[in-house]
Protein backbone atom coordinates (compact mmCIF):
# COMPACT_ATOMS: atom_id res chain seq x y z
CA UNK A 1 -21.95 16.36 21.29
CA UNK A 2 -25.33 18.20 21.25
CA UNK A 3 -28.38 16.73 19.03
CA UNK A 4 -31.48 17.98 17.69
CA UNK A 5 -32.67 14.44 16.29
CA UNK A 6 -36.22 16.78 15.25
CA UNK A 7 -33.95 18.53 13.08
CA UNK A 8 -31.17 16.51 12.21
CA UNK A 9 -28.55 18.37 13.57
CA UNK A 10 -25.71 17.65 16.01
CA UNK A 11 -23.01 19.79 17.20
CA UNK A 12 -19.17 19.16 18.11
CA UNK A 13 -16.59 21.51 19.29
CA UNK A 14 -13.18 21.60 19.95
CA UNK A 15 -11.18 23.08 22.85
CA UNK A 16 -8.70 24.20 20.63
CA UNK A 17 -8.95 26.88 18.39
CA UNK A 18 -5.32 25.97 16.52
CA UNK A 19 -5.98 22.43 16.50
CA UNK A 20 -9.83 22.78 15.26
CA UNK A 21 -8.49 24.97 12.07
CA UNK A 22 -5.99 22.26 11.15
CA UNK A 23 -8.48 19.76 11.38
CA UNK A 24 -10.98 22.08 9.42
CA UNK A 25 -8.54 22.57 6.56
CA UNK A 26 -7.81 25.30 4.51
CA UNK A 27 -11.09 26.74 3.39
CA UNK A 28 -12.83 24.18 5.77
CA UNK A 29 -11.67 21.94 3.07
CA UNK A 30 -11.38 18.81 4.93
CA UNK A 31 -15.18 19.96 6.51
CA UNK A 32 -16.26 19.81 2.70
CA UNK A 33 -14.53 16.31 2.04
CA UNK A 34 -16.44 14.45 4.67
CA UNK A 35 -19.35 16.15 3.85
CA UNK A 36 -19.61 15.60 0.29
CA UNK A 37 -18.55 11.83 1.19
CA UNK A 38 -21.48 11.41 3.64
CA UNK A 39 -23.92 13.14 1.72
CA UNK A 40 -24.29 15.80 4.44
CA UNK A 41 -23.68 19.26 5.30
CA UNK A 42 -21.33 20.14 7.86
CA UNK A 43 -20.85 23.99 9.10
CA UNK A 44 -18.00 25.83 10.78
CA UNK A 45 -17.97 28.37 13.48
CA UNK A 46 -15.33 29.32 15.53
CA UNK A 47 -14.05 25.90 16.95
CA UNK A 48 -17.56 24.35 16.55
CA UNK A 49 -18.93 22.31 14.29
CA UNK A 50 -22.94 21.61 12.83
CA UNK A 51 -23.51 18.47 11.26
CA UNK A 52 -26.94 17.95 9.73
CA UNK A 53 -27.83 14.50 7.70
CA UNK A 54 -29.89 11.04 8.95
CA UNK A 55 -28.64 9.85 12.03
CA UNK A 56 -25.83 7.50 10.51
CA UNK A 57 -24.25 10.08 8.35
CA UNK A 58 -24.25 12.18 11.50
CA UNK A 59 -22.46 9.56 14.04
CA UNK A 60 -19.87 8.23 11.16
CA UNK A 61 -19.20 11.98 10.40
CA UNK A 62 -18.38 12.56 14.85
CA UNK A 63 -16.13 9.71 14.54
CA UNK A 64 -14.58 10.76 12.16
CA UNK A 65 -14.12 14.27 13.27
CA UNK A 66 -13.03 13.37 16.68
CA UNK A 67 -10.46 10.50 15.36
CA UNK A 68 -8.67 13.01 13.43
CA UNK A 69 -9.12 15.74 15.99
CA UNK A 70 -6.86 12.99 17.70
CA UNK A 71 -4.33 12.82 15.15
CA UNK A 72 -3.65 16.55 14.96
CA UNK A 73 -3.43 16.83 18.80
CA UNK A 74 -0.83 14.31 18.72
CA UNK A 75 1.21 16.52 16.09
CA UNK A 76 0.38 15.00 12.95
CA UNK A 77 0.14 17.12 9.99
CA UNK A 78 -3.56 16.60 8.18
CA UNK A 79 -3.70 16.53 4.55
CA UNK A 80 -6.59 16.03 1.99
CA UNK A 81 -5.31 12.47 1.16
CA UNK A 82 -5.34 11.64 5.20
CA UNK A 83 -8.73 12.83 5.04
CA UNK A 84 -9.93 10.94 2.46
CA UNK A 85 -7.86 7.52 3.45
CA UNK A 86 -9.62 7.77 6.96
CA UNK A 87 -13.42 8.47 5.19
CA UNK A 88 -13.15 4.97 3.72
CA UNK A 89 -11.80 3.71 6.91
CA UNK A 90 -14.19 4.75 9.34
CA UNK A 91 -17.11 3.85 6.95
CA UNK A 92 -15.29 0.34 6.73
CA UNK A 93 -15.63 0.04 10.01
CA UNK A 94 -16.65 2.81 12.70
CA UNK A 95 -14.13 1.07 15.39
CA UNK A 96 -11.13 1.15 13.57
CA UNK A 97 -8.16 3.39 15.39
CA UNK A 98 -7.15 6.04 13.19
CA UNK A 99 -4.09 6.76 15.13
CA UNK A 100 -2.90 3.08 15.47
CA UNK A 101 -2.89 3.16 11.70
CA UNK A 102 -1.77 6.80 10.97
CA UNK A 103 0.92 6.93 13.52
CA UNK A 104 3.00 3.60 12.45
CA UNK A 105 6.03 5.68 11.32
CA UNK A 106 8.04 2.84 9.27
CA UNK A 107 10.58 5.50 8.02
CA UNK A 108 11.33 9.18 7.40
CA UNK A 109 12.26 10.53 4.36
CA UNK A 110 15.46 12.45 3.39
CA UNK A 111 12.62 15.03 3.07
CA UNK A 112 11.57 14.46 6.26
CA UNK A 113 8.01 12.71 5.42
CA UNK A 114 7.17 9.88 7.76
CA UNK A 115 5.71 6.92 5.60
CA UNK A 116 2.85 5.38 7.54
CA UNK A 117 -0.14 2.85 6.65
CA UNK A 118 -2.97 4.91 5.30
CA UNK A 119 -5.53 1.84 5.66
CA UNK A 120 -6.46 -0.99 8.28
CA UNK A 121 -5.07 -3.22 5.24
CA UNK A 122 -1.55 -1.59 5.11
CA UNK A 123 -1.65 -2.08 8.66
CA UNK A 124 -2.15 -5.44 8.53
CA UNK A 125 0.41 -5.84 6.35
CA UNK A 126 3.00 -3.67 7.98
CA UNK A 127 2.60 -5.75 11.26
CA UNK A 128 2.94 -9.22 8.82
CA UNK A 129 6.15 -8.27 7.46
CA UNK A 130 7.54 -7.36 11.20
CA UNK A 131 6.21 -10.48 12.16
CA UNK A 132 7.16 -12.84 9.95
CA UNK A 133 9.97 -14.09 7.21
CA UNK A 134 8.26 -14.54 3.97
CA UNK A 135 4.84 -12.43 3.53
CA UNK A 136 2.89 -11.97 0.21
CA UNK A 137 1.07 -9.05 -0.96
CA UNK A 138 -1.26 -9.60 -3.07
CA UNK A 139 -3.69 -7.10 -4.62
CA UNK A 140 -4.29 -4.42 -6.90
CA UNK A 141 -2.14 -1.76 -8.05
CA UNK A 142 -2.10 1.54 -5.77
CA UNK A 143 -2.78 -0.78 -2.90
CA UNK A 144 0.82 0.48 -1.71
CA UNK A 145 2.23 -2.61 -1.43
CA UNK A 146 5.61 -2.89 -2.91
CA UNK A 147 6.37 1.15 -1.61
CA UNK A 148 5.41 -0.32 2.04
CA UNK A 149 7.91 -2.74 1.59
CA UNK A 150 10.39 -0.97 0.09
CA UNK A 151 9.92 1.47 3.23
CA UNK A 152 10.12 -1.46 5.60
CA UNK A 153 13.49 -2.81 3.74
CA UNK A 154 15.13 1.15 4.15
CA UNK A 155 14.05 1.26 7.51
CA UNK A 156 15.81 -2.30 8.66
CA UNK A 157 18.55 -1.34 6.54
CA UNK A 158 19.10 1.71 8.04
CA UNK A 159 18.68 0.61 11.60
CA UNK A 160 21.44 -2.20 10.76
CA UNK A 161 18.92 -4.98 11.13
CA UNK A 162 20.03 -6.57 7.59
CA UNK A 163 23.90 -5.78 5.50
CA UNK A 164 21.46 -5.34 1.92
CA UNK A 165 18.40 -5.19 0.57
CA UNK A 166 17.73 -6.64 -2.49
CA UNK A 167 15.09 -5.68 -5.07
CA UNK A 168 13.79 -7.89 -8.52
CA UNK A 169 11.64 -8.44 -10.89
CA UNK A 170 10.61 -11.17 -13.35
CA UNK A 171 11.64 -9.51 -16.53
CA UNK A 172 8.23 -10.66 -18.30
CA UNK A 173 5.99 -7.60 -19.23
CA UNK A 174 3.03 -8.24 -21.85
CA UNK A 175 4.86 -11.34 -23.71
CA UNK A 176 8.53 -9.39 -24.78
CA UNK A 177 11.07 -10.96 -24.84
CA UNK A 178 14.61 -9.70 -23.74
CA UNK A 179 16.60 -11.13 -26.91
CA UNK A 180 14.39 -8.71 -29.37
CA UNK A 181 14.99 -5.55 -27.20
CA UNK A 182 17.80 -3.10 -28.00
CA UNK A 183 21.17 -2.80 -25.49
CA UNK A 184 23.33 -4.86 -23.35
CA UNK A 185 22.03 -6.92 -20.32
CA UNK A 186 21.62 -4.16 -18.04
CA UNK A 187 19.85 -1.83 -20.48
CA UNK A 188 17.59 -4.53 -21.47
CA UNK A 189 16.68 -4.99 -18.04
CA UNK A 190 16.59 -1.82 -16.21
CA UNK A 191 12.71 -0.86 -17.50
CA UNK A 192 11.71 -3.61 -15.16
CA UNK A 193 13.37 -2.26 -12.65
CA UNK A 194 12.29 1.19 -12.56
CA UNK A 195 9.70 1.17 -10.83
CA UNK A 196 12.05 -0.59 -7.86
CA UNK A 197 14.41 2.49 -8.22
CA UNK A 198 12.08 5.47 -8.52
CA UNK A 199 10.42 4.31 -4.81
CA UNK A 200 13.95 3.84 -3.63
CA UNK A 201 14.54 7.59 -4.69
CA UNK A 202 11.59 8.51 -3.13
CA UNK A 203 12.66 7.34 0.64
CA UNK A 204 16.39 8.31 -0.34
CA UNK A 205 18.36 10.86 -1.52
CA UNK A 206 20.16 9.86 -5.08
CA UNK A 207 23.50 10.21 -3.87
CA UNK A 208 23.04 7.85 -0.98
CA UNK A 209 21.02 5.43 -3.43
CA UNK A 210 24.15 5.47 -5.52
CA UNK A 211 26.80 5.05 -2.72
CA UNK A 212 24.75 2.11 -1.57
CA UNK A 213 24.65 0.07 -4.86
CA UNK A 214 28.01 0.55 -5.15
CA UNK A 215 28.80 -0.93 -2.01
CA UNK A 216 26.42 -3.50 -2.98
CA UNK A 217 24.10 -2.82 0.20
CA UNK A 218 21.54 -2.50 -2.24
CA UNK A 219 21.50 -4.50 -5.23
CA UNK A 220 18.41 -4.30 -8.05
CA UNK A 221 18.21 -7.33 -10.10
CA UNK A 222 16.19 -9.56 -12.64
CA UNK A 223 14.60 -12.39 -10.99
CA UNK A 224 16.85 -14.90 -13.03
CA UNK A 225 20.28 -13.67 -11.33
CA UNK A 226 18.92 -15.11 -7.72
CA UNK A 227 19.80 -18.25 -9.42
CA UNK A 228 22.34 -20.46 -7.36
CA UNK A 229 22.40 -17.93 -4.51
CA UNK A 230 21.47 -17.89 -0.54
CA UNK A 231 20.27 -14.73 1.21
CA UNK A 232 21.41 -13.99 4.34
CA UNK A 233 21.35 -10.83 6.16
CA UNK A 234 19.01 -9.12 3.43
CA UNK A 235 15.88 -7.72 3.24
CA UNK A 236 14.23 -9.42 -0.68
CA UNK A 237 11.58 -8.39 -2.26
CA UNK A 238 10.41 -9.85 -5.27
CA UNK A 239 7.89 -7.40 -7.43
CA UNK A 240 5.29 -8.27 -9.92
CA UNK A 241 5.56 -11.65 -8.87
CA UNK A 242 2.09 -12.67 -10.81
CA UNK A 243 5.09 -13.20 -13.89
CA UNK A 244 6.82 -15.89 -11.72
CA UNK A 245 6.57 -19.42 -13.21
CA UNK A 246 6.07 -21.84 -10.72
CA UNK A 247 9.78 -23.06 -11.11
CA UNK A 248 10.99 -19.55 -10.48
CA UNK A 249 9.03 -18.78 -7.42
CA UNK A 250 10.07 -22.25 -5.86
CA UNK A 251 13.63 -21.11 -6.57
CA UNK A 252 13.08 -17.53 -5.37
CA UNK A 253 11.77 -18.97 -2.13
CA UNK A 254 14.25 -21.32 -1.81
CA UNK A 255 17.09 -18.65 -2.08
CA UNK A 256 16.05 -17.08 1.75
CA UNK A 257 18.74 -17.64 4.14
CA UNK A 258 19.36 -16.70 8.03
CA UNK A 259 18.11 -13.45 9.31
CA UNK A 260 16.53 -12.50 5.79
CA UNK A 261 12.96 -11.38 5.20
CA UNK A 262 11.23 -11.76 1.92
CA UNK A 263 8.20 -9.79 0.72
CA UNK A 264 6.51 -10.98 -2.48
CA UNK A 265 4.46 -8.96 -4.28
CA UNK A 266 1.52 -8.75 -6.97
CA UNK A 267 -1.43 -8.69 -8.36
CA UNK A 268 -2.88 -12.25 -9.45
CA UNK A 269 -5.58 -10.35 -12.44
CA UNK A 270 -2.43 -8.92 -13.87
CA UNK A 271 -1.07 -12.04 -15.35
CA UNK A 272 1.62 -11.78 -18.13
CA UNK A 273 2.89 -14.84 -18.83
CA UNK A 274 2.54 -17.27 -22.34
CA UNK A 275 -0.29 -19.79 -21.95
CA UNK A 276 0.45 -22.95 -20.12
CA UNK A 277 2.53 -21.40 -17.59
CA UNK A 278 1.53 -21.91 -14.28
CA UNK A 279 1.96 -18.69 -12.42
CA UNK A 280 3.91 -19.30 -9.57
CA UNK A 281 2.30 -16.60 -7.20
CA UNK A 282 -1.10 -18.54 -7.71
CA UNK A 283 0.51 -21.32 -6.70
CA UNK A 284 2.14 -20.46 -3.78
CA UNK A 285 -0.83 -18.80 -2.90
CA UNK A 286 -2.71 -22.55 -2.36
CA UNK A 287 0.15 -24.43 -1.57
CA UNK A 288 1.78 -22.25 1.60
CA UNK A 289 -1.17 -20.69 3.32
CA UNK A 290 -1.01 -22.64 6.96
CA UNK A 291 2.97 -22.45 7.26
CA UNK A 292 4.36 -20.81 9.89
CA UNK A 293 6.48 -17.91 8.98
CA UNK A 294 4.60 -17.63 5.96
CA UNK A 295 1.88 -14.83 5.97
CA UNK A 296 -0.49 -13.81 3.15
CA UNK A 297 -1.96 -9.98 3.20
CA UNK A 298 -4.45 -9.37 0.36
CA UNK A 299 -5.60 -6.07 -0.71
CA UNK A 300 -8.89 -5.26 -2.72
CA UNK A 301 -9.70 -1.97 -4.48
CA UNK A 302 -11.07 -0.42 -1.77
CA UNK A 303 -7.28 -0.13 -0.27
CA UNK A 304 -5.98 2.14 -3.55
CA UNK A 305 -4.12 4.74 -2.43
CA UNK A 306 -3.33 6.29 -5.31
CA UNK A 307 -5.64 9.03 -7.25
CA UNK A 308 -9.58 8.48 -6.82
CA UNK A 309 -9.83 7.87 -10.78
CA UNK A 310 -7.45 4.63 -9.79
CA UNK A 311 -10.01 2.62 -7.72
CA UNK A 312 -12.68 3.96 -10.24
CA UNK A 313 -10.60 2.23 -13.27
CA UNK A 314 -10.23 -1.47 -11.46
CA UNK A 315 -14.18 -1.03 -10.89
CA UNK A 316 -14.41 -0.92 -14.08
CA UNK A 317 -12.57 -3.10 -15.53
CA UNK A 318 -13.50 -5.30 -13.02
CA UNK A 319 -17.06 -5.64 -14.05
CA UNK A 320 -15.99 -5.78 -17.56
CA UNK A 321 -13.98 -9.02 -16.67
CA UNK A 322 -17.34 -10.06 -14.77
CA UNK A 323 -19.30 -9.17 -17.59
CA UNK A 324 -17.23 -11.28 -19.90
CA UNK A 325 -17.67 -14.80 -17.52
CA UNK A 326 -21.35 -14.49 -17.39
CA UNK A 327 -21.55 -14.61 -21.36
CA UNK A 328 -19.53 -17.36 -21.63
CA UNK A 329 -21.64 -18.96 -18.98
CA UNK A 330 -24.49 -18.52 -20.69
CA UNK A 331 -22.93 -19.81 -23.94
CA UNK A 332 -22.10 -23.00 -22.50
């Protein structure tokens, strides 16, 4: 890298003209990305680069640049989303490896699109969930972690580490009940679910989905059928578990038998349950940190992966909640 510190300016270039473009994006999109980030300009020429900003903009933008130079050398197709997922990164922390996190293939689509972490936080999480029996997720929503676990339950699935994977739900949502809504059982139910099924049909295609849950390798239930049963051989994960009472999370976690994992996820601002419950995912969350076996990965808004308006909302709403303790602070 060449620097004129008089002028702010550094320059990087690339020995490869094919590689360079793809890390340039289309339009020198991905250029325009960091740059807007950084509040900098960046140039293009050839295989070259000119960055000009204060000297920090200028090294976190080379880092970047060369980090996912890295990436698309090792054959990894760039996207917008990649580049913005590895701005926040690298600004998070300028030693963080971008292919360590990129690279962790947990499973390929029927489409043929590798899921991989997207943030040091998935990461961490990924590497809980291979490395232990019962891991929580906690966080957000968009944080990506009940669609990393679903990815993680295909993959051992598919690879014939478990017989069945098994996906529920509390079926609490905003104070319904199930005895005022219309249909049988299953049609009462299967809102809550959805969510469960559409990221299944994401990894899989519907036909295999099907086949599966008919052979009952896959089974999607509410959280109140795990009643009276032991796990073995499956891959559980329990979703929105922030509507668990405490009873039902001690009897969820009590269900895990031999060679079964158990991912619990949710997000513990997202509450749903009548007053004077305890919720059981606070609970656990005091109770079982120290175990071993047991591993808790927590997310914060800073991991959404989902559109930019996403992480912008939880700000808000945030600060709203903030907002709300300080006045009754001062009221007391």
């Amino acid at each position: 890298m060449q620097e004129n510190s008089e002028n702010s300016i550094s320059e990087l270039s690339f020995n490869n003209n094919t590689h360079a473009m793809q890390l340039f994006g289309e339009k020198n999109r991905h250029l325009s990305q960091i740059a807007d980030a950084l509040a900098m300009t960046i140039h293009a020429r050839g295989s070259k680069v000119t960055l000009q900003g204060d000297a920090v903009a200028r090294k976190l933008a080379s880092t970047l640049l060369n980090q996912l130079y890295g990436l698309v050398k090792a054959g990894m197709p760039l996207f917008p989303s990649d580049v913005d997922h590895a701005i926040k990164a690298v600004s998070s922390d300028q030693k963080v490896d971008l292919k360590e996190i990129f690279m962790d293939t947990i499973f390929t689509t029927a489409t043929k699109r590798p899921i991989t972490p997207k943030s040091p936080a998935q990461k961490a999480y990924i590497d809980a969930i291979r490395d232990n029996d019962i891991v929580f997720g906690i966080g957000p929503a968009g944080t990506g972690k009940t669609y990393l676990a679903m990815a993680m339950a295909v993959a051992a699935l598919t690879s014939g580490q478990v017989n069945r994977i098994i996906l529920t739900r509390p079926a609490v949502e905003a104070g319904e009940s199930l005895g005022f809504l219309p249909g049988d059982l299953a049609e009462k139910v299967d809102p809550y679910l959805r969510p469960l099924y559409d990221a299944l049909h994401d990894m899989l295609r519907y036909e295999k989905v099907s086949e599966l849950m008919e052979q009952g390798a896959i089974e999607v239930a509410p959280l109140a059928f795990m009643r009276g049963r032991t796990l073995n051989n499956a891959f559980i994960i329990l979703d929105e578990a922030q509507n668990t009472t405490s009873e039902q999370m001690k009897m969820f976690l009590t269900r895990i038998g031999f060679n079964s994992k158990a991912v619990i996820t949710g997000d513990v601002t997202q509450v749903d349950l009548p007053s004077g419950k305890v919720p059981g995912l606070k609970e656990a969350h005091k109770i079982l940190q120290g175990i071993r076996g047991i591993s808790f990965a927590e997310f914060s808004k800073e991991d959404v992966v989902r559109h930019k308006l996403v992480m912008k909302i939880i700000s808000a709403y945030e600060k709203r909640e903030t907002d709300k303790r300080r006045h009754a602070e001062k009221l007391l």
